[in-house]
C-alpha atoms as a PDB file:
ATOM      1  CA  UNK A   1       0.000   0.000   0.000  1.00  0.00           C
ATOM      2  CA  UNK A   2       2.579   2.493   1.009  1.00  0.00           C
ATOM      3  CA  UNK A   3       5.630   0.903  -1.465  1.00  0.00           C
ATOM      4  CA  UNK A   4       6.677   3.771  -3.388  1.00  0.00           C
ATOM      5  CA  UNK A   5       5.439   6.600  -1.918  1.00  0.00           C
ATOM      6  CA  UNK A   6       7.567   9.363  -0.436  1.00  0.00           C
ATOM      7  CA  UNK A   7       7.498  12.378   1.907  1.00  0.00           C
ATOM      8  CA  UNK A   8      10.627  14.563   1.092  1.00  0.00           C
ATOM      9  CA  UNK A   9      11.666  17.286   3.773  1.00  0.00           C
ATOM     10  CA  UNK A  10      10.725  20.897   2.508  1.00  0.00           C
ATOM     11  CA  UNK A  11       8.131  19.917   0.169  1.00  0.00           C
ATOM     12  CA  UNK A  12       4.611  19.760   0.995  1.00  0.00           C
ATOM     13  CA  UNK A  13       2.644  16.548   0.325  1.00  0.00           C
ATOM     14  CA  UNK A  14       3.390  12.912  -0.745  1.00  0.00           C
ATOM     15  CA  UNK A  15       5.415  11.813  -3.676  1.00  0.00           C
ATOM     16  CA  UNK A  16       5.483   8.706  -6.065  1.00  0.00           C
ATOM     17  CA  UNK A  17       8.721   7.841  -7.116  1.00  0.00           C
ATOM     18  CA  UNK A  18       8.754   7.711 -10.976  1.00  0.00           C
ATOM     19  CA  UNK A  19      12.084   7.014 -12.530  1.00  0.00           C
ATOM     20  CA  UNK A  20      15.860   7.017 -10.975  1.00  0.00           C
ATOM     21  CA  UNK A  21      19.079   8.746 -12.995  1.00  0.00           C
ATOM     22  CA  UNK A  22      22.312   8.629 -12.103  1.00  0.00           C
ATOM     23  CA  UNK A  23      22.292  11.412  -9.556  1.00  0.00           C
ATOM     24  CA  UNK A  24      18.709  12.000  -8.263  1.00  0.00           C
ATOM     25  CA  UNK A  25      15.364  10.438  -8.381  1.00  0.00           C
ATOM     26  CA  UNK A  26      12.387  11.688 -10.458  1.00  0.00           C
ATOM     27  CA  UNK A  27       9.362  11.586  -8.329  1.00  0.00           C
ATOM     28  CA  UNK A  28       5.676  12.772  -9.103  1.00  0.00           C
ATOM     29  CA  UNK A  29       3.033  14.880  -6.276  1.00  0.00           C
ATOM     30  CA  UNK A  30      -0.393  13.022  -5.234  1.00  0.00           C
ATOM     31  CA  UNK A  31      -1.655  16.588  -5.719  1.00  0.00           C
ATOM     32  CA  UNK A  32      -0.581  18.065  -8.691  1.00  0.00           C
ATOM     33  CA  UNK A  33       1.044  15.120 -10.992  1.00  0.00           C
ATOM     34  CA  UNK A  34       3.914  17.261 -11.328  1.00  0.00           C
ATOM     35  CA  UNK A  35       7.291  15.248 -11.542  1.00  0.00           C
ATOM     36  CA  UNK A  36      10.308  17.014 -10.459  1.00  0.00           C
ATOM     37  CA  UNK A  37      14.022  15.435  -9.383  1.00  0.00           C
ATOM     38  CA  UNK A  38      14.972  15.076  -5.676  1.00  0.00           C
ATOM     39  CA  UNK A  39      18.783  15.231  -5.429  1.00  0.00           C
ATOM     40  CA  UNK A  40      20.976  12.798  -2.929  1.00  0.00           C
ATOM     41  CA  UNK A  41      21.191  16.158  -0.400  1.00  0.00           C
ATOM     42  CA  UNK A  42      17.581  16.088  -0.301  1.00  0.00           C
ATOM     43  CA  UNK A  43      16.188  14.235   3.323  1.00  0.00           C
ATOM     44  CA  UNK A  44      13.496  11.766   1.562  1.00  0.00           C
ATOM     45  CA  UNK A  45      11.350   9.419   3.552  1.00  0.00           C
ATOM     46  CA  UNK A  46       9.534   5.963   2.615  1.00  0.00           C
ATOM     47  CA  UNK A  47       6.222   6.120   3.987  1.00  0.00           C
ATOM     48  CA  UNK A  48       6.769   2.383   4.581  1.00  0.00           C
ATOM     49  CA  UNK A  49      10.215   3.143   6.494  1.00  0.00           C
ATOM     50  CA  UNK A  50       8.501   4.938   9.063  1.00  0.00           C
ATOM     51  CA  UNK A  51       6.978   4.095  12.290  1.00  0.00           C
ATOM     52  CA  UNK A  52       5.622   5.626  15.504  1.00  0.00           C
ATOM     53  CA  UNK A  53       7.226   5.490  18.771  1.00  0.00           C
ATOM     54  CA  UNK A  54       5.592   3.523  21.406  1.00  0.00           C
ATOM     55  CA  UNK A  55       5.742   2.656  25.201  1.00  0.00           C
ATOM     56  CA  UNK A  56       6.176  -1.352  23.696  1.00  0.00           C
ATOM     57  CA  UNK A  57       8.066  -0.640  20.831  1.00  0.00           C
ATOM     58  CA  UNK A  58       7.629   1.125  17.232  1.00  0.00           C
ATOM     59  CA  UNK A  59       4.315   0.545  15.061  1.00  0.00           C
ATOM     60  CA  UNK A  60       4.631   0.973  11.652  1.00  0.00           C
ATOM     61  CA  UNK A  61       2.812   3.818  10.152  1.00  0.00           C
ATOM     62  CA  UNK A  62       0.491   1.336   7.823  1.00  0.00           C
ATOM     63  CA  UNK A  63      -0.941   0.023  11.273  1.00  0.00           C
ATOM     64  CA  UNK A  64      -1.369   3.784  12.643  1.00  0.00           C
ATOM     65  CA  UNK A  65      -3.091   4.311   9.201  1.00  0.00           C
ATOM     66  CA  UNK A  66      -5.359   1.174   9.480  1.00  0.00           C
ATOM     67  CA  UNK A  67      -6.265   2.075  13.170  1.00  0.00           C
ATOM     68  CA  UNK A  68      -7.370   5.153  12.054  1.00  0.00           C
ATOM     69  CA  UNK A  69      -9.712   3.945   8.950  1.00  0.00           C
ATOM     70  CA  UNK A  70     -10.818   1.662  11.821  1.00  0.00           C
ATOM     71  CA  UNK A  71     -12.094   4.428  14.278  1.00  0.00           C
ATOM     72  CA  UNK A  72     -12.956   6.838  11.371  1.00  0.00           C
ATOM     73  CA  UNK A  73     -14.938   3.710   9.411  1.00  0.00           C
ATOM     74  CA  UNK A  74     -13.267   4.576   6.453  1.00  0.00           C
ATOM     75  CA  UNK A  75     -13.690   8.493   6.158  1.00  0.00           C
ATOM     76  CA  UNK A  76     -11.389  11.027   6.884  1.00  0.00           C
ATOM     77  CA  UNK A  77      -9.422  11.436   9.726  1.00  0.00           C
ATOM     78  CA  UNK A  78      -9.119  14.868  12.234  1.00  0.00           C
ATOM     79  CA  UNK A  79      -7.945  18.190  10.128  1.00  0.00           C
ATOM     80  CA  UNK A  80      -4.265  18.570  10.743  1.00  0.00           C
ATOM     81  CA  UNK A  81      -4.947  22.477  11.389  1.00  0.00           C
ATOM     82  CA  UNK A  82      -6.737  21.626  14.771  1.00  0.00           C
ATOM     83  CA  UNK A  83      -5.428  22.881  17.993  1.00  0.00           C
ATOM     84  CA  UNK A  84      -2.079  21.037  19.456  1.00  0.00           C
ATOM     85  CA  UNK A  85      -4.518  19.012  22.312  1.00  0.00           C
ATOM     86  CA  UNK A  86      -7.254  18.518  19.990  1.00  0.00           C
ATOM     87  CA  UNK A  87      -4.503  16.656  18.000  1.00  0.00           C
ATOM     88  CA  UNK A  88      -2.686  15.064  20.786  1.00  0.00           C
ATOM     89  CA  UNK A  89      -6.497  13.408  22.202  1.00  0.00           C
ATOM     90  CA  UNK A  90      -6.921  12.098  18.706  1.00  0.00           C
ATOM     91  CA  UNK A  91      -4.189  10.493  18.340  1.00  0.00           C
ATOM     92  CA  UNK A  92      -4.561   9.008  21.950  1.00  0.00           C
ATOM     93  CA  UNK A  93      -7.972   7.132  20.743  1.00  0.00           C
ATOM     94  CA  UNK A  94      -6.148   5.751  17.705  1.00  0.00           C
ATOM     95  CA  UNK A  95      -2.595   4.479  19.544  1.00  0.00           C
ATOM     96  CA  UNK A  96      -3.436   4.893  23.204  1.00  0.00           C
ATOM     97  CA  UNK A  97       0.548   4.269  23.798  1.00  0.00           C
ATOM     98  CA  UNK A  98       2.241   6.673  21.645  1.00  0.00           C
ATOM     99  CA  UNK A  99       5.205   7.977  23.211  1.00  0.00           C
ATOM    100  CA  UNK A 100       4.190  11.548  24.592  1.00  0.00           C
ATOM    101  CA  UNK A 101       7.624  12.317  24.708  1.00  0.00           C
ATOM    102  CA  UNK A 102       9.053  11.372  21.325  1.00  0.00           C
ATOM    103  CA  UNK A 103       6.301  11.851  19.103  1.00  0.00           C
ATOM    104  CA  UNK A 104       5.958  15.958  18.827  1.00  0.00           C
ATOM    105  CA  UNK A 105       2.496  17.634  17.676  1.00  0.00           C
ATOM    106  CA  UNK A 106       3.833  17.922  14.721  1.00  0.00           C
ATOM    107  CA  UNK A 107       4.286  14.264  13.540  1.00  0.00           C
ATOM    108  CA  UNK A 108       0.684  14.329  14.560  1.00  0.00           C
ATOM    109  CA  UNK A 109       0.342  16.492  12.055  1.00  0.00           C
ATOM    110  CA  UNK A 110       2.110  14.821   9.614  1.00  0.00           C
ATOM    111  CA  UNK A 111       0.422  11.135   9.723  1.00  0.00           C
ATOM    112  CA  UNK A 112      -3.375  12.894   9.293  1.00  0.00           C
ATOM    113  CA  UNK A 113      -2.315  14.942   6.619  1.00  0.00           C
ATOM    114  CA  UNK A 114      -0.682  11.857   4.915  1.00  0.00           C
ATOM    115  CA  UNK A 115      -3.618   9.919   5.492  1.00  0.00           C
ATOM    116  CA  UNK A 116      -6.299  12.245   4.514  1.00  0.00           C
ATOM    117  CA  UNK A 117      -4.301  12.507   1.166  1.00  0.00           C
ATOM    118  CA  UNK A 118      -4.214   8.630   0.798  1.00  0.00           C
ATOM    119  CA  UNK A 119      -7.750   8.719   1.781  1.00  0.00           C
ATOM    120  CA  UNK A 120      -8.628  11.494  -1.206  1.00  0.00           C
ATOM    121  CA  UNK A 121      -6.306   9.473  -4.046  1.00  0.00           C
ATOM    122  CA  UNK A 122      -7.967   6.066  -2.890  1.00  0.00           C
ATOM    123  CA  UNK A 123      -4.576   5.074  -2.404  1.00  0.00           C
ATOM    124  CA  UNK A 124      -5.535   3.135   0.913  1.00  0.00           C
ATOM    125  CA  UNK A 125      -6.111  -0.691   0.467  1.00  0.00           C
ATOM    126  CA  UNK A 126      -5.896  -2.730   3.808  1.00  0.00           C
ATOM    127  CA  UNK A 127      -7.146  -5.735   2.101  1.00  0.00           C
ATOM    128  CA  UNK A 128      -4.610  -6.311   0.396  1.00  0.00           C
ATOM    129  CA  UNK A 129      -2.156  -6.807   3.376  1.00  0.00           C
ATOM    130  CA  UNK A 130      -4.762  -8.794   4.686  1.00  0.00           C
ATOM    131  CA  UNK A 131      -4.427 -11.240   1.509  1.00  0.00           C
ATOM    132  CA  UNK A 132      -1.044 -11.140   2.336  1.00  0.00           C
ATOM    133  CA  UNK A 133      -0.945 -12.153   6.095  1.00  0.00           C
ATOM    134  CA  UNK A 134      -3.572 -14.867   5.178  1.00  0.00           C
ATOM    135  CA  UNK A 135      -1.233 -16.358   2.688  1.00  0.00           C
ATOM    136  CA  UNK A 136       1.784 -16.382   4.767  1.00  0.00           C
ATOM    137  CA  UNK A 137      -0.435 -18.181   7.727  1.00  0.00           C
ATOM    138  CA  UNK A 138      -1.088 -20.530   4.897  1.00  0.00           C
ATOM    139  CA  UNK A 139       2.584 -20.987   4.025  1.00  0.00           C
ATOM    140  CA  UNK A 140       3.251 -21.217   7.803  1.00  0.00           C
ATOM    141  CA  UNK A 141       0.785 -24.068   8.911  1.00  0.00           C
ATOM    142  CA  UNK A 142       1.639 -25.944   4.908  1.00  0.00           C
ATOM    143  CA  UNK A 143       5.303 -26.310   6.337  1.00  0.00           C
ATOM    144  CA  UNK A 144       4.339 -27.439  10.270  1.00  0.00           C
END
């Protein structure tokens, strides 16, 4: 679900990674379809690379993403642009232990926006991972 897409420091929005040359990457906004090159001294994220801190550990951000479809049923999640508590209780009903002290308003921030834009392209399938985990039970209990 996430494979390909990219959040790249200074630039608003996600990117889809396109096409790679020699010395930067050619990737393409959600939002506008325009393709531009992102050079090595540009700090670009996977959205599959990244996870949420936790009192038990780190949750990748798909889970955060499917908790959230979960408590939203499917529609959009809390505007980004509320207030810093507003925020902060939200994201306490989705991942009850999320680190309060590593994970800043502002990567609260980040994770709504991303998924509200997900939401808008249709670019969120959970059932497809779900195929997946199915299958590898499948493989699992075919080699016991």
């Amino acid at each position: 679900m996430l494979k390909g897409l990219l959040a790249i420091s200074g630039q608003s929005g996600l990117f889809k990674m396109v096409a790679e040359s020699k010395n930067s990457i050619i990737v393409e906004s959600l939002d506008t379809k325009k393709r531009i090159p992102v050079y090595s001294t540009s700090k670009v994220s996977a959205l599959e690379d990244i996870a949420i801190y936790t009192e038990s550990g780190d949750i990748p951000l798909k889970d955060v993403f499917k908790s959230i479809a979960e408590k939203e049923e499917g529609g959009e999640a809390l505007s980004p642009k509320s207030s810093g508590n507003e925020l902060k209780n939200y994201f306490e009903k989705i991942l009850p232990d999320f680190d309060k002290e590593r994970v800043y308003v502002s990567d609260i921030k980040k994770v709504l926006l991303w998924y509200n834009i997900l939401k808008e392209k249709e670019l969120l399938n959970f059932s497809e991972e779900e195929e997946n985990a199915s299958k590898d039970e499948e493989i699992k209990s075919d080699s016991e």
